[in-house]
C-alpha atoms as a PDB file:
ATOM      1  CA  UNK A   1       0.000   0.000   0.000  1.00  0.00           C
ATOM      2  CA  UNK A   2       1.928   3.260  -0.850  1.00  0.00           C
ATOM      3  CA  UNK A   3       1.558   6.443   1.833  1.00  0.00           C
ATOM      4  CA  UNK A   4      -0.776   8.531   0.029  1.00  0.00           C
ATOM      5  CA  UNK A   5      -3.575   5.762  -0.107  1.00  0.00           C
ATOM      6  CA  UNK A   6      -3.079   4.729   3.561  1.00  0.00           C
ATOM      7  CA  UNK A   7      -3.708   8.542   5.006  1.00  0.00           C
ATOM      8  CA  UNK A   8      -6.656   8.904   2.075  1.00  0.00           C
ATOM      9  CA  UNK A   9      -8.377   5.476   2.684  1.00  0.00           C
ATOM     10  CA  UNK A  10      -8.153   4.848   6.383  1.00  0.00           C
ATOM     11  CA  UNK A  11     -11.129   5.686   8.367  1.00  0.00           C
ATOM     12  CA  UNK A  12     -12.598   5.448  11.884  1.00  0.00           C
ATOM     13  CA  UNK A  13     -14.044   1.784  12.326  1.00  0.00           C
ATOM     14  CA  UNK A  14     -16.483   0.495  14.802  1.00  0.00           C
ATOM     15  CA  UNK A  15     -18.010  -2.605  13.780  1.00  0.00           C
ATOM     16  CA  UNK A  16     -15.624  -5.215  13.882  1.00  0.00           C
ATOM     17  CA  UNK A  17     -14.936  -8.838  13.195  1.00  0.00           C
ATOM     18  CA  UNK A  18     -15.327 -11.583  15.644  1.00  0.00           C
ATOM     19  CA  UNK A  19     -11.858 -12.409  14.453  1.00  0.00           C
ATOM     20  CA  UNK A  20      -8.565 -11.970  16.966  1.00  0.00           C
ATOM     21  CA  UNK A  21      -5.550  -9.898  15.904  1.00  0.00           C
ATOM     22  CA  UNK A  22      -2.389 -12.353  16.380  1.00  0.00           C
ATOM     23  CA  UNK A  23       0.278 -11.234  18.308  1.00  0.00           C
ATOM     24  CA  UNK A  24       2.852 -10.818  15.661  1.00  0.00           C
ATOM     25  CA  UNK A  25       0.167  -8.505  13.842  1.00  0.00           C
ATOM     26  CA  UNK A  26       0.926  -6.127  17.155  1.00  0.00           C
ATOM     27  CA  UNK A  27       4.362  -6.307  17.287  1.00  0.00           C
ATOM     28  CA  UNK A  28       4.474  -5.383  13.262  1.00  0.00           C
ATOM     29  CA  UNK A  29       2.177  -2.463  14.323  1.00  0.00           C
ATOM     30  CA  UNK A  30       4.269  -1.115  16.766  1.00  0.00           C
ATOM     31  CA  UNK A  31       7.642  -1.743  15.210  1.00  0.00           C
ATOM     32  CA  UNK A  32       6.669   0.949  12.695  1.00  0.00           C
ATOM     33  CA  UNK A  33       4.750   3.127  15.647  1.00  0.00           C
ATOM     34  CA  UNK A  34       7.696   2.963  18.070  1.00  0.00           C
ATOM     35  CA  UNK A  35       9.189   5.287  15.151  1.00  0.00           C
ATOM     36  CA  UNK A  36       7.055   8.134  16.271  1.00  0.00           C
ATOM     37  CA  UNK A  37       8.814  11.555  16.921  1.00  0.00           C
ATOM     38  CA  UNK A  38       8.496  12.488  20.662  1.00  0.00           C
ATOM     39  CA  UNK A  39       9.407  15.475  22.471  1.00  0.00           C
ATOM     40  CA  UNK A  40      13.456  15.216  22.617  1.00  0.00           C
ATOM     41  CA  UNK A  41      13.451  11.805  21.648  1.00  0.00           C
ATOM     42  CA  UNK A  42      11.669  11.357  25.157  1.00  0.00           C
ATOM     43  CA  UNK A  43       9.544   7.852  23.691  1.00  0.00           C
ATOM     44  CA  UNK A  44       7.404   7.921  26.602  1.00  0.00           C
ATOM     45  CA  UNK A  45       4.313   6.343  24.574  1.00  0.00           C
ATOM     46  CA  UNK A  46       3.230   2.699  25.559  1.00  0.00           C
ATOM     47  CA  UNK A  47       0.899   0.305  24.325  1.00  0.00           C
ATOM     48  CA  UNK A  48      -1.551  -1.872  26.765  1.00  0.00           C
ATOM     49  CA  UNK A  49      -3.207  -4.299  24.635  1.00  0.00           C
ATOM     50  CA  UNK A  50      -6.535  -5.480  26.257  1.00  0.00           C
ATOM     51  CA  UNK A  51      -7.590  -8.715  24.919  1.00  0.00           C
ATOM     52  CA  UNK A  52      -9.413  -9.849  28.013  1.00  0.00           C
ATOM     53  CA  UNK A  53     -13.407  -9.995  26.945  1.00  0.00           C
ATOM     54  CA  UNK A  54     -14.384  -9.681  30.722  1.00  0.00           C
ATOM     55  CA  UNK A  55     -12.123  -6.391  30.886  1.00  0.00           C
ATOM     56  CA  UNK A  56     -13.515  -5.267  27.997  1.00  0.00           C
ATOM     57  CA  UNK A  57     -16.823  -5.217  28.891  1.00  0.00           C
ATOM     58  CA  UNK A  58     -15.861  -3.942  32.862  1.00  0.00           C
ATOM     59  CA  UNK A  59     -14.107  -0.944  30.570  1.00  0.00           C
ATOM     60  CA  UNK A  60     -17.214  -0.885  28.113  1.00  0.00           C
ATOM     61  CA  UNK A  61     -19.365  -0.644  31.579  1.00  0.00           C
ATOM     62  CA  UNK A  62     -17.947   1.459  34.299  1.00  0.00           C
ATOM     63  CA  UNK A  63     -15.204   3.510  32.253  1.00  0.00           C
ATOM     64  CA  UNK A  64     -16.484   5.227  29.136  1.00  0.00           C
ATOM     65  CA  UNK A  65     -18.742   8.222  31.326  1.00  0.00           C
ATOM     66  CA  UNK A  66     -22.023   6.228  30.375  1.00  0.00           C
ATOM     67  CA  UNK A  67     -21.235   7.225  26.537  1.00  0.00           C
ATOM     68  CA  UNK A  68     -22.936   4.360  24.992  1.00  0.00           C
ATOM     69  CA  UNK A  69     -21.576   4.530  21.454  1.00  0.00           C
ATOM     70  CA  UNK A  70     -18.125   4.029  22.719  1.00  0.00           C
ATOM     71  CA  UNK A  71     -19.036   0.884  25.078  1.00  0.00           C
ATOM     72  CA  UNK A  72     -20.715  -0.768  22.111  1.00  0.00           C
ATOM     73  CA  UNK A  73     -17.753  -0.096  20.250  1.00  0.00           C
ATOM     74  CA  UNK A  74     -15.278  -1.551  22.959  1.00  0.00           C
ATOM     75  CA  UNK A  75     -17.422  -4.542  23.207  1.00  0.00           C
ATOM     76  CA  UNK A  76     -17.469  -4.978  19.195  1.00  0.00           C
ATOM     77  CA  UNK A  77     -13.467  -5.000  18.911  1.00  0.00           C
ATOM     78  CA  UNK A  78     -11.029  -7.702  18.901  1.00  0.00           C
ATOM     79  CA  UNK A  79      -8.663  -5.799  21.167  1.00  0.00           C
ATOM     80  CA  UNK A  80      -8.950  -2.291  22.954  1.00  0.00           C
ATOM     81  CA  UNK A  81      -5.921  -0.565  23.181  1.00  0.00           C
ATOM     82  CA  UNK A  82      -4.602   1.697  26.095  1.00  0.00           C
ATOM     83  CA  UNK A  83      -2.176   3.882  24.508  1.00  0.00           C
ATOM     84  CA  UNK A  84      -0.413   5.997  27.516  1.00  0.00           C
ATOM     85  CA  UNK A  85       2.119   8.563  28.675  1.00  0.00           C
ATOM     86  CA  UNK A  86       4.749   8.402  30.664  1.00  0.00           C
ATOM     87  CA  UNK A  87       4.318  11.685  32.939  1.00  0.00           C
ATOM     88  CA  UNK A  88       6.875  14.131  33.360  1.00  0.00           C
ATOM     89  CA  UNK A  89       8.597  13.436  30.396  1.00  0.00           C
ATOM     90  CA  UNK A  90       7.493  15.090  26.954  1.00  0.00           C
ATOM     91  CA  UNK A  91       8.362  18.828  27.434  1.00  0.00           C
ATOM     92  CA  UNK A  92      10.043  18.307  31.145  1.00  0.00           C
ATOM     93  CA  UNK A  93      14.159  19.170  31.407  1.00  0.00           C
ATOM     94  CA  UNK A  94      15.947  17.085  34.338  1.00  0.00           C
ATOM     95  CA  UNK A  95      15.487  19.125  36.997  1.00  0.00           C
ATOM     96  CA  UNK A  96      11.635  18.710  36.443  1.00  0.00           C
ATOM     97  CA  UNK A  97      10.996  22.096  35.302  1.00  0.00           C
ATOM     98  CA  UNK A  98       9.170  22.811  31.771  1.00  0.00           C
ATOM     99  CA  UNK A  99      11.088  23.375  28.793  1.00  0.00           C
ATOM    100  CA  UNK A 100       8.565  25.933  27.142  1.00  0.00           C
ATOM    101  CA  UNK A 101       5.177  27.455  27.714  1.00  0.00           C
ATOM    102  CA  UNK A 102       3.375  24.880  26.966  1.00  0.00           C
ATOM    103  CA  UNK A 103       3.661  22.899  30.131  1.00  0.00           C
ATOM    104  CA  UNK A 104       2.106  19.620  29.978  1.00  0.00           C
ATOM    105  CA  UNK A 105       0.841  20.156  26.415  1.00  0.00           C
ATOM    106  CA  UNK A 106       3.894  18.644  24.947  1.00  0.00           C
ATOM    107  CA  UNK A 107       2.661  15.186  26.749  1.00  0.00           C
ATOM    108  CA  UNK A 108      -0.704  15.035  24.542  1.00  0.00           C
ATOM    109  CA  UNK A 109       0.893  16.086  21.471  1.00  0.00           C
ATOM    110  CA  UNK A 110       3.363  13.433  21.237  1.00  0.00           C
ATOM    111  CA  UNK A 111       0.455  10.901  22.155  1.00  0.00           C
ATOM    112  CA  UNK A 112      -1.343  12.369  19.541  1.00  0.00           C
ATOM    113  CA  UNK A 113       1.156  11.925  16.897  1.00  0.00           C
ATOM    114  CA  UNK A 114       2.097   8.088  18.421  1.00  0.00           C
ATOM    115  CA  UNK A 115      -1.973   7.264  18.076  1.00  0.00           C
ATOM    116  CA  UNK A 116      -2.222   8.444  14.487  1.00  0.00           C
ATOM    117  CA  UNK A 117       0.765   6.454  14.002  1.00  0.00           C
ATOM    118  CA  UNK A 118      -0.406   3.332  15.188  1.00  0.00           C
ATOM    119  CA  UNK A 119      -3.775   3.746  13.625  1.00  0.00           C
ATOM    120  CA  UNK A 120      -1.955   4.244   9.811  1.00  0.00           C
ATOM    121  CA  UNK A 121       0.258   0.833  10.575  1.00  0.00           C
ATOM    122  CA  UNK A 122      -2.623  -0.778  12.134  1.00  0.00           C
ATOM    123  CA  UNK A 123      -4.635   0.063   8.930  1.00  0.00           C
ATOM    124  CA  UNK A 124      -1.280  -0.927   6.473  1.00  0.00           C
ATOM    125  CA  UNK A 125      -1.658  -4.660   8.497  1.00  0.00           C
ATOM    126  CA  UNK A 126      -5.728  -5.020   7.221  1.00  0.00           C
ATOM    127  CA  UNK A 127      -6.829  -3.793  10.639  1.00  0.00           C
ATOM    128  CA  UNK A 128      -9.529  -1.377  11.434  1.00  0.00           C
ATOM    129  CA  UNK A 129      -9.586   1.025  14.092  1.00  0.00           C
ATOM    130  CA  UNK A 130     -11.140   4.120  15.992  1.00  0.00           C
ATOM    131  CA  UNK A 131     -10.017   6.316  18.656  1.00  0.00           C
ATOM    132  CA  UNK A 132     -12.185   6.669  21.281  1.00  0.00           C
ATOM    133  CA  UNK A 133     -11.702   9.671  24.067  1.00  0.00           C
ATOM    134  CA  UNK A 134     -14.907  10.023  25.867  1.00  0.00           C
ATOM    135  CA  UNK A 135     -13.616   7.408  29.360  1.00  0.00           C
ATOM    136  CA  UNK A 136     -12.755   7.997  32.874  1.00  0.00           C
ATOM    137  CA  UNK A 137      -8.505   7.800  33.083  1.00  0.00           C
ATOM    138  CA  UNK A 138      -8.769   6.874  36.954  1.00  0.00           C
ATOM    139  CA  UNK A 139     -10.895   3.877  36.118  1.00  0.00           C
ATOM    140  CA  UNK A 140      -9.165   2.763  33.245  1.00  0.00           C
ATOM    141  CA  UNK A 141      -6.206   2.689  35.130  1.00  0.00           C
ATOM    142  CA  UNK A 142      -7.571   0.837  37.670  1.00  0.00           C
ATOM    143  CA  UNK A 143      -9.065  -1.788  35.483  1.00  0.00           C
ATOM    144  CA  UNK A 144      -5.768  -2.432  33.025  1.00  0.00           C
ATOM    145  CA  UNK A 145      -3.702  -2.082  36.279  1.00  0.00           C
ATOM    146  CA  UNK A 146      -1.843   0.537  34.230  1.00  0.00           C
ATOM    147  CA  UNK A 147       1.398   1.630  36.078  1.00  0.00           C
ATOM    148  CA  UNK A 148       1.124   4.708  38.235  1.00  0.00           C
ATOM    149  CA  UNK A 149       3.711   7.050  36.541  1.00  0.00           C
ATOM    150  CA  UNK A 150       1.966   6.302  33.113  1.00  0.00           C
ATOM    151  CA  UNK A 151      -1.248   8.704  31.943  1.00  0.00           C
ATOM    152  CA  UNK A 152      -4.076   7.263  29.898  1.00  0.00           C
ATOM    153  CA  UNK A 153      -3.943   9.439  26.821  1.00  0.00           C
ATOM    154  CA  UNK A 154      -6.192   7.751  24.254  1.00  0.00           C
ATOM    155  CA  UNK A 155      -8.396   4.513  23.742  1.00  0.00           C
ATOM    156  CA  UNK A 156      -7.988   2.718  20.312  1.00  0.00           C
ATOM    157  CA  UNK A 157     -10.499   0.235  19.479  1.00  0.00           C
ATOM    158  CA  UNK A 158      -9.128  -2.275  17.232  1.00  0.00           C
ATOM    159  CA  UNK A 159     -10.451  -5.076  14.836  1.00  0.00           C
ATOM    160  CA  UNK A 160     -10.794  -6.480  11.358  1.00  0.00           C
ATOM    161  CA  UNK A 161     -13.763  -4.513   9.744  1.00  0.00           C
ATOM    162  CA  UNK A 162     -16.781  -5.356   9.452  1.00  0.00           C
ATOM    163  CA  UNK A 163     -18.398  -4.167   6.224  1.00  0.00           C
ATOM    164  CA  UNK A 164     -17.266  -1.636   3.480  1.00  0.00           C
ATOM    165  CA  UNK A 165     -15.346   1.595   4.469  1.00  0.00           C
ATOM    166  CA  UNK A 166     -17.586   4.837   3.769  1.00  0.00           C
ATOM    167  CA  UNK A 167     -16.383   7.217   1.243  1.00  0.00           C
ATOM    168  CA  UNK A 168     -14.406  10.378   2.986  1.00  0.00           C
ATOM    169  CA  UNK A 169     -16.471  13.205   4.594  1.00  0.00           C
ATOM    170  CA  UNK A 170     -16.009  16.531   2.773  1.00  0.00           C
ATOM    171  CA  UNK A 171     -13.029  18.016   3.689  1.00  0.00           C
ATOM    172  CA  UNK A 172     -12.208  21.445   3.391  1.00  0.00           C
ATOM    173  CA  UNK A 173      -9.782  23.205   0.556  1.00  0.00           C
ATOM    174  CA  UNK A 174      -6.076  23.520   0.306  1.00  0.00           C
ATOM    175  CA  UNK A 175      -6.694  26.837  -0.047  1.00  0.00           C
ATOM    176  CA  UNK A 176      -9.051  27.232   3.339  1.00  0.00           C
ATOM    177  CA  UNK A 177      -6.118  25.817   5.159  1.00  0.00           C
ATOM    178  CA  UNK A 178      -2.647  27.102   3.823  1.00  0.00           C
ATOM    179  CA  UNK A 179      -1.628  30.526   3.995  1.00  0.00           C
ATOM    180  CA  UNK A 180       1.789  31.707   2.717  1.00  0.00           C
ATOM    181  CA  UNK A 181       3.442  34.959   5.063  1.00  0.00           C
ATOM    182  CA  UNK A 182       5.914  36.474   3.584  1.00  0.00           C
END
């Protein structure tokens, strides 16, 4: 699959497959997402790969802040994953102070760009998947006995679809989003 067709085709999925992602499928997936630039090299993303169908569904019922949509989808998916943050890292110097103005900020932003990652090499291996950010980080800590100096950042549901991919929403024009200063 070449670049330009993976960020054009790949979309949000939530109905999935009763069909389990092998391990080796993973480990593919995050050899390419472990590549992810990171605030001074920091590579404080990790994966937590929740196969567990009883954690799943303790997630899908006491961690999503009663938002329906995203419990059926965690109960639909092959594998939920917790991608997280280790704290005090991404935008931190040494002593513990912050490197620029944007505090903590630097923390989601290299998330962000390790989640879109995964989800583009997730897609490249045949997989579907959605991000999902509507959940309570205190109880899905608790639940995926995620370590205590690592932040939940995102939820990524994950599966082989079900059913055909929907054509792209509109999106706006080159033009509405570049500007050129001089």
């Amino acid at each position: 699959m070449n670049f330009e067709n993976c960020i054009k085709e790949r979309r949000s999925v939530r109905k999935f497959k009763e069909e389990k992602i092998s391990h080796e499928v993973f480990e593919k997936i995050i050899e390419l997402s472990r590549f992810s630039p990171s605030w001074k090299n920091s590579q404080s993303t990790r994966y937590h790969i929740i196969e567990s169908e009883d954690k799943k569904n303790k997630l899908a019922d006491e961690a999503v802040l009663d938002f329906v949509f995203n419990a059926k989808t965690i109960k639909r998916c092959a594998a939920l994953v917790v991608l997280t943050s280790v704290g005090k890292v991404s935008g931190y110097e040494e002593d513990g102070s912050f490197s620029t103005p944007k505090n903590t900020h630097w923390e989601s932003f290299d998330a962000g760009i390790a989640c879109q990652t995964f989800c583009l090499s997730a897609y490249n291996e045949g997989l579907g998947s959605v991000v999902l950010g509507i959940f309570d980080d205190a109880k899905v800590k608790e639940i995926c006995s995620i370590p205590e100096e690592e932040n939940v950042s995102a939820l990524i549901a994950v599966g082989y679809r079900d059913g055909d991919a929907k054509p792209a929403p509109e999106r706006l024009e080159v033009k509405d989003l570049l500007s050129f200063e001089k």
